[in-house]
N, C-alpha and C. Protein backbone atom coordinates (compact mmCIF):
# COMPACT_ATOMS: atom_id res chain seq x y z
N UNK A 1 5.52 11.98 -0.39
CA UNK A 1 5.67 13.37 -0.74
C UNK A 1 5.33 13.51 -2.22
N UNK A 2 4.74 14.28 -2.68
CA UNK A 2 3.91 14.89 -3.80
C UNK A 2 5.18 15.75 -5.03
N UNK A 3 4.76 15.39 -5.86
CA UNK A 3 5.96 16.38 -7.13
C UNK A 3 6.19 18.08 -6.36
N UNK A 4 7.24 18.67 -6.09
CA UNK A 4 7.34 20.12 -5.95
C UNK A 4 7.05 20.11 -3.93
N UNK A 5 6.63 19.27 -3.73
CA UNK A 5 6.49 19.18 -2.02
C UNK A 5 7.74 19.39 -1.40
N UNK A 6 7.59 19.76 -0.33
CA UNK A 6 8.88 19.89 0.71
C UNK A 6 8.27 19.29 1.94
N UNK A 7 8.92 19.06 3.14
CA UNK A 7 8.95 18.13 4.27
C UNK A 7 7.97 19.34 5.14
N UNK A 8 8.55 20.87 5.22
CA UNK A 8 7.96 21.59 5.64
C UNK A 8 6.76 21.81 5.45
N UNK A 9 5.91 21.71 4.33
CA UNK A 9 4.74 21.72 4.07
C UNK A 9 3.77 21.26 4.50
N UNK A 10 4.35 19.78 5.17
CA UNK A 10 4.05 18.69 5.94
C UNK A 10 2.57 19.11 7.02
N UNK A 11 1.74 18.52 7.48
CA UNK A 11 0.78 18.83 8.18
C UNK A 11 0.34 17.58 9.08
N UNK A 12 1.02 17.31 10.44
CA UNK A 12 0.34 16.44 11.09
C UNK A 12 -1.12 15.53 10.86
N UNK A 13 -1.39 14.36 10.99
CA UNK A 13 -2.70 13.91 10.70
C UNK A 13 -2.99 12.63 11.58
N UNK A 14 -3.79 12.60 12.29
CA UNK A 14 -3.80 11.85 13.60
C UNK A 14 -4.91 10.49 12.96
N UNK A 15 -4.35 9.49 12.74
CA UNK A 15 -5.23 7.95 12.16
C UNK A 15 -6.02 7.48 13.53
N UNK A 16 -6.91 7.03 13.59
CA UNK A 16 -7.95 6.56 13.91
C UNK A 16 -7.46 5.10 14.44
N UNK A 17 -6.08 4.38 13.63
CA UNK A 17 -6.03 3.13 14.03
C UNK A 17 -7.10 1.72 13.75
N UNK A 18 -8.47 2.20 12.89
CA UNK A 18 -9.33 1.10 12.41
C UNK A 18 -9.37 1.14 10.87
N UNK A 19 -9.38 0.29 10.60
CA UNK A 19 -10.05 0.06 9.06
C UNK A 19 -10.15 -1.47 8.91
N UNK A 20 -10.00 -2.00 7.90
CA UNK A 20 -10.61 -3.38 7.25
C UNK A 20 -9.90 -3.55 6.26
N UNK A 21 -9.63 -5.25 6.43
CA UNK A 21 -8.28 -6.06 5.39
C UNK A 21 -8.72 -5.75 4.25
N UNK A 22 -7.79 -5.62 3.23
CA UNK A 22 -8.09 -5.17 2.05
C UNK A 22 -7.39 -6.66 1.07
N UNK A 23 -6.46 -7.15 1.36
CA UNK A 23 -5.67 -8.40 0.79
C UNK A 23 -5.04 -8.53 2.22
N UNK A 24 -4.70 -10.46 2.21
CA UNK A 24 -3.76 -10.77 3.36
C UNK A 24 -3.35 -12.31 2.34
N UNK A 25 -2.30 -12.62 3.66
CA UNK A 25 -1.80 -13.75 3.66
C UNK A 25 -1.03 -14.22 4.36
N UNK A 26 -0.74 -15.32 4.52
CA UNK A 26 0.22 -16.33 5.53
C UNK A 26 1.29 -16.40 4.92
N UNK A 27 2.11 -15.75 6.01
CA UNK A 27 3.97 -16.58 5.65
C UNK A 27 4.11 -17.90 6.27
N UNK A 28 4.55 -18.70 5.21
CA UNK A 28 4.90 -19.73 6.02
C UNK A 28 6.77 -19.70 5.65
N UNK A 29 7.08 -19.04 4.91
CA UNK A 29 8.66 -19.54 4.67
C UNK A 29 8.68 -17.35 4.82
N UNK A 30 9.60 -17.44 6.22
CA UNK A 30 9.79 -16.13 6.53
C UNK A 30 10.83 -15.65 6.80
N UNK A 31 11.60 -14.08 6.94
CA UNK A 31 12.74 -14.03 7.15
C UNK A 31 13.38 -14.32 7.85
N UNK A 32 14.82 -14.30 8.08
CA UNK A 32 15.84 -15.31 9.62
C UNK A 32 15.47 -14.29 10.42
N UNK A 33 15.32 -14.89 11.66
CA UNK A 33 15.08 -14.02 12.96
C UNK A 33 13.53 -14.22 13.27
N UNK A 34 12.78 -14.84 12.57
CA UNK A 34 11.15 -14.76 12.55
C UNK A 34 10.47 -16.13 12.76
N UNK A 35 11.87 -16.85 12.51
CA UNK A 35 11.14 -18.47 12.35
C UNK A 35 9.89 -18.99 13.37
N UNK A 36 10.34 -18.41 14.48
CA UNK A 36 9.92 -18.91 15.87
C UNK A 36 8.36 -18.58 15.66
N UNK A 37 8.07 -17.34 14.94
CA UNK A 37 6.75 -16.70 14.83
C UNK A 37 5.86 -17.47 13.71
N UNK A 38 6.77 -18.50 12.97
CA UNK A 38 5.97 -18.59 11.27
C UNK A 38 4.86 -20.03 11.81
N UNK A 39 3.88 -20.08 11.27
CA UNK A 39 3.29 -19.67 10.06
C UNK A 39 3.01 -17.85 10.93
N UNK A 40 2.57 -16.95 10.26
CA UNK A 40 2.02 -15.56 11.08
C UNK A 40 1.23 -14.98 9.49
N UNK A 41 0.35 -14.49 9.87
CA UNK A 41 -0.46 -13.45 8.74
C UNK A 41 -0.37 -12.14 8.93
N UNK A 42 -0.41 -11.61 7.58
CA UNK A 42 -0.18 -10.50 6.96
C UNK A 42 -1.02 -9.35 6.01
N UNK A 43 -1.51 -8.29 6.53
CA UNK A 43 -2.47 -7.78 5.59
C UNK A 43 -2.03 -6.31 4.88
N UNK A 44 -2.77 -6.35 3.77
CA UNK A 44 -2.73 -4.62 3.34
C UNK A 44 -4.12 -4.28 4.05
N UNK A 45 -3.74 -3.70 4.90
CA UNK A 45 -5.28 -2.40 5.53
C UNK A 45 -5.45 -1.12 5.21
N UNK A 46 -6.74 -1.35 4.60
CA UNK A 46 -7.09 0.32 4.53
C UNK A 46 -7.89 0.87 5.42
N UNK A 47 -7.18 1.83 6.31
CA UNK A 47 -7.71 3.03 7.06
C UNK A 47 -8.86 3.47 6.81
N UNK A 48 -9.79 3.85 8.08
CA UNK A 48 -10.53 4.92 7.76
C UNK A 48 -10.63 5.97 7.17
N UNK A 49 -9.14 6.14 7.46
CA UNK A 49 -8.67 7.76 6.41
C UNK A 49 -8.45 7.43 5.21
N UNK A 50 -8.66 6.36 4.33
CA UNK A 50 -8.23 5.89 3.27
C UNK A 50 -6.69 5.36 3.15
N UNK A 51 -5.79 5.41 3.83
CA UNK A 51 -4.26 5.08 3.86
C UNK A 51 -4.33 3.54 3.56
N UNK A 52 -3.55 2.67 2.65
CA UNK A 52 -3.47 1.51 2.98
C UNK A 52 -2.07 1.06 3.46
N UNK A 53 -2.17 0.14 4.40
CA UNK A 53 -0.43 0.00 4.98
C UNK A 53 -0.44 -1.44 5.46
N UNK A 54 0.49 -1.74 5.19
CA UNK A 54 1.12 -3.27 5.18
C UNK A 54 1.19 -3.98 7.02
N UNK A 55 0.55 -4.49 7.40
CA UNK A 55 0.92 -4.75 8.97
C UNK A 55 0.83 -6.43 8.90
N UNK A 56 0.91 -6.95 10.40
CA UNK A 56 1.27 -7.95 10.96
C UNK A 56 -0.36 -8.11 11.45
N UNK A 57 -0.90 -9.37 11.22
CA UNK A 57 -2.37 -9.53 12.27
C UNK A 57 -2.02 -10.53 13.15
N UNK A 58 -2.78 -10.35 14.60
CA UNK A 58 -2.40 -10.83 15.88
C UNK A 58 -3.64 -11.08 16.20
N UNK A 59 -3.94 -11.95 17.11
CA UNK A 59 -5.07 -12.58 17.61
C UNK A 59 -6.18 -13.13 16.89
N UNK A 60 -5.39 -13.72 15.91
CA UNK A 60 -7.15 -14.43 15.22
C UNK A 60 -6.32 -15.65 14.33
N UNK A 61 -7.32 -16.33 13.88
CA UNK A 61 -7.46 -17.45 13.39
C UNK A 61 -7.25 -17.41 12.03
N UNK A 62 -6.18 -17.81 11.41
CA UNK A 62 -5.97 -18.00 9.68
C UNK A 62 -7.00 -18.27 9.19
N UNK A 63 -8.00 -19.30 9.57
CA UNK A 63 -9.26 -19.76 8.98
C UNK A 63 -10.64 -18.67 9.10
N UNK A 64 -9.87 -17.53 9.75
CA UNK A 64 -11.80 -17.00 10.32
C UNK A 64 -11.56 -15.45 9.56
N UNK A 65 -10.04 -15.76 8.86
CA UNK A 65 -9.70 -14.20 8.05
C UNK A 65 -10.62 -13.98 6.65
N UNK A 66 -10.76 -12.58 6.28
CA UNK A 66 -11.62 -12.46 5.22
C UNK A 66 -11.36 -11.25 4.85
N UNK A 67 -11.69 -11.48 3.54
CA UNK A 67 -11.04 -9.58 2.73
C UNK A 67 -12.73 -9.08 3.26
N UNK A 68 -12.40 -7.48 3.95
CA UNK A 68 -13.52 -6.86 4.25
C UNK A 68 -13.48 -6.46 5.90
N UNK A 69 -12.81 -7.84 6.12
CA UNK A 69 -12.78 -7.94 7.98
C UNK A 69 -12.48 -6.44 8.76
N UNK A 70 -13.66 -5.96 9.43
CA UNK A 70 -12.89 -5.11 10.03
C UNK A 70 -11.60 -5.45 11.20
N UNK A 71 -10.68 -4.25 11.66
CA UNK A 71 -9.48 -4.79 12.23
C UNK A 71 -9.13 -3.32 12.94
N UNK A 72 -8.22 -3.52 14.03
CA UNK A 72 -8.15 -2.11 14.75
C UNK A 72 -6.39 -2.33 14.82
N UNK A 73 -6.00 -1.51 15.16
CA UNK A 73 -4.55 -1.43 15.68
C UNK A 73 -3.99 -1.52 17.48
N UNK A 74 -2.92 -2.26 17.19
CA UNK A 74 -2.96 -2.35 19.07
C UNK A 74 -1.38 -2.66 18.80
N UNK A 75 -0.67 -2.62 19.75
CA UNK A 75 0.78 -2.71 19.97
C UNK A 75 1.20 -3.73 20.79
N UNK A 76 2.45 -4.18 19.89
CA UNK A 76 2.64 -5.65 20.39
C UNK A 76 3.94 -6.01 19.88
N UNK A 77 4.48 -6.88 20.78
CA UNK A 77 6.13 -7.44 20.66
C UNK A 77 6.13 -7.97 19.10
N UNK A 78 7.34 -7.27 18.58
CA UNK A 78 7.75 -7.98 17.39
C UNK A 78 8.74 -8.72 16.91
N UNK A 79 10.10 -8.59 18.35
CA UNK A 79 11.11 -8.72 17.82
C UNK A 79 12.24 -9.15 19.34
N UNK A 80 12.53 -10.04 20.02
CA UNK A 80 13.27 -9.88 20.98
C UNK A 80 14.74 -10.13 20.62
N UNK A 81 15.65 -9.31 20.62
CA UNK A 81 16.89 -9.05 19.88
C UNK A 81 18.14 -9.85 20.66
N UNK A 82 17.62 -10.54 21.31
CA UNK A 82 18.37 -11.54 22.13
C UNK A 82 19.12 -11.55 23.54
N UNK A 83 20.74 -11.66 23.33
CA UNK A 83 21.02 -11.71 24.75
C UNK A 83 21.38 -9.97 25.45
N UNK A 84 20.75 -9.01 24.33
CA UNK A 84 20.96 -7.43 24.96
C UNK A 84 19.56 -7.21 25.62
N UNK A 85 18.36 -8.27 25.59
CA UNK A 85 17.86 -7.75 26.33
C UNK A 85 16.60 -7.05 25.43
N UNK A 86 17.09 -6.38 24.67
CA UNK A 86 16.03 -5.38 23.69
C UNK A 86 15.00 -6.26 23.13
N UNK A 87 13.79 -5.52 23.72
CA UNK A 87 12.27 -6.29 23.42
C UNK A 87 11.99 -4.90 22.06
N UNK A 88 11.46 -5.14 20.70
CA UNK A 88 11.25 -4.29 19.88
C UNK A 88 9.62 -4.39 20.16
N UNK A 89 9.11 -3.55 20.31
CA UNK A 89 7.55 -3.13 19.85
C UNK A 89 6.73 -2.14 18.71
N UNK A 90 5.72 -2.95 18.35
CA UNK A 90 5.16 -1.75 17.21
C UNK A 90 4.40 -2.33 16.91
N UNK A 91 3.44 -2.08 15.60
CA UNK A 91 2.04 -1.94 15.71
C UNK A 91 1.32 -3.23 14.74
N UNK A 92 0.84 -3.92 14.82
CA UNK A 92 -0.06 -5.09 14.73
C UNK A 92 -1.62 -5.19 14.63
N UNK A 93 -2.16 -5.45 13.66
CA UNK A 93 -4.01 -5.40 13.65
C UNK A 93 -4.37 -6.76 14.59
N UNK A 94 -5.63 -6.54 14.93
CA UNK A 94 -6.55 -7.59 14.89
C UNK A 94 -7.68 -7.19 14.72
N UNK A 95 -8.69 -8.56 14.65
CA UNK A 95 -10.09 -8.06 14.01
C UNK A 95 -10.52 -7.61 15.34
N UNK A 96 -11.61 -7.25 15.15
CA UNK A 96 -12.09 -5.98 15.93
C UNK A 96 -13.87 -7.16 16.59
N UNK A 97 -13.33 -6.98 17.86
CA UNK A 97 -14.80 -7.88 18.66
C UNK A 97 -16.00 -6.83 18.82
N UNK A 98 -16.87 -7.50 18.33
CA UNK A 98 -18.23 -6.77 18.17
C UNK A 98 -18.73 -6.98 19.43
């Protein structure tokens, strides 16, 4: 939100879901609850719309990553919260197959 903005002002804006890594990296020492997932990579992506936002990358190879890579958005398990059962989902890049 912008100096003098209000929430109301607000204007829906529908993302596209593609853009290309802008910085990444590998966790290898990650928070409790995540161990099971580590090593896992991590990028700042910038949107087509220009937005850059912090996500999780899924399906690719630590070695085949590159600042530039294009990458799309797709939804995917992040979190199984144990013996309640609760599977958490939300949103994850990968590079994008030509």
């Amino acid at each position: 939100m912008a100096l003098g903005e209000t929430p109301d002002t607000w204007e829906p804006l529908k993302l596209s879901g593609r853009g290309e890594i802008y910085s990444f990296s590998v966790l290898r020492q990650v928070p409790e609850g995540y161990e099971l997932f580590a090593p896992y990579p991590i990028a700042l992506v910038r949107l087509e719309e220009g937005a850059l936002i912090t996500a999780q990358l899924t399906d690719c190879a630590e070695a085949d990553l590159e600042i530039g890579m294009p990458v799309e958005m797709v939804t995917r398990q992040l979190v199984d919260t144990g013996a309640d059962g609760v599977l958490v989902y939300g949103y994850k890049f990968r590079p994008v197959v030509q």
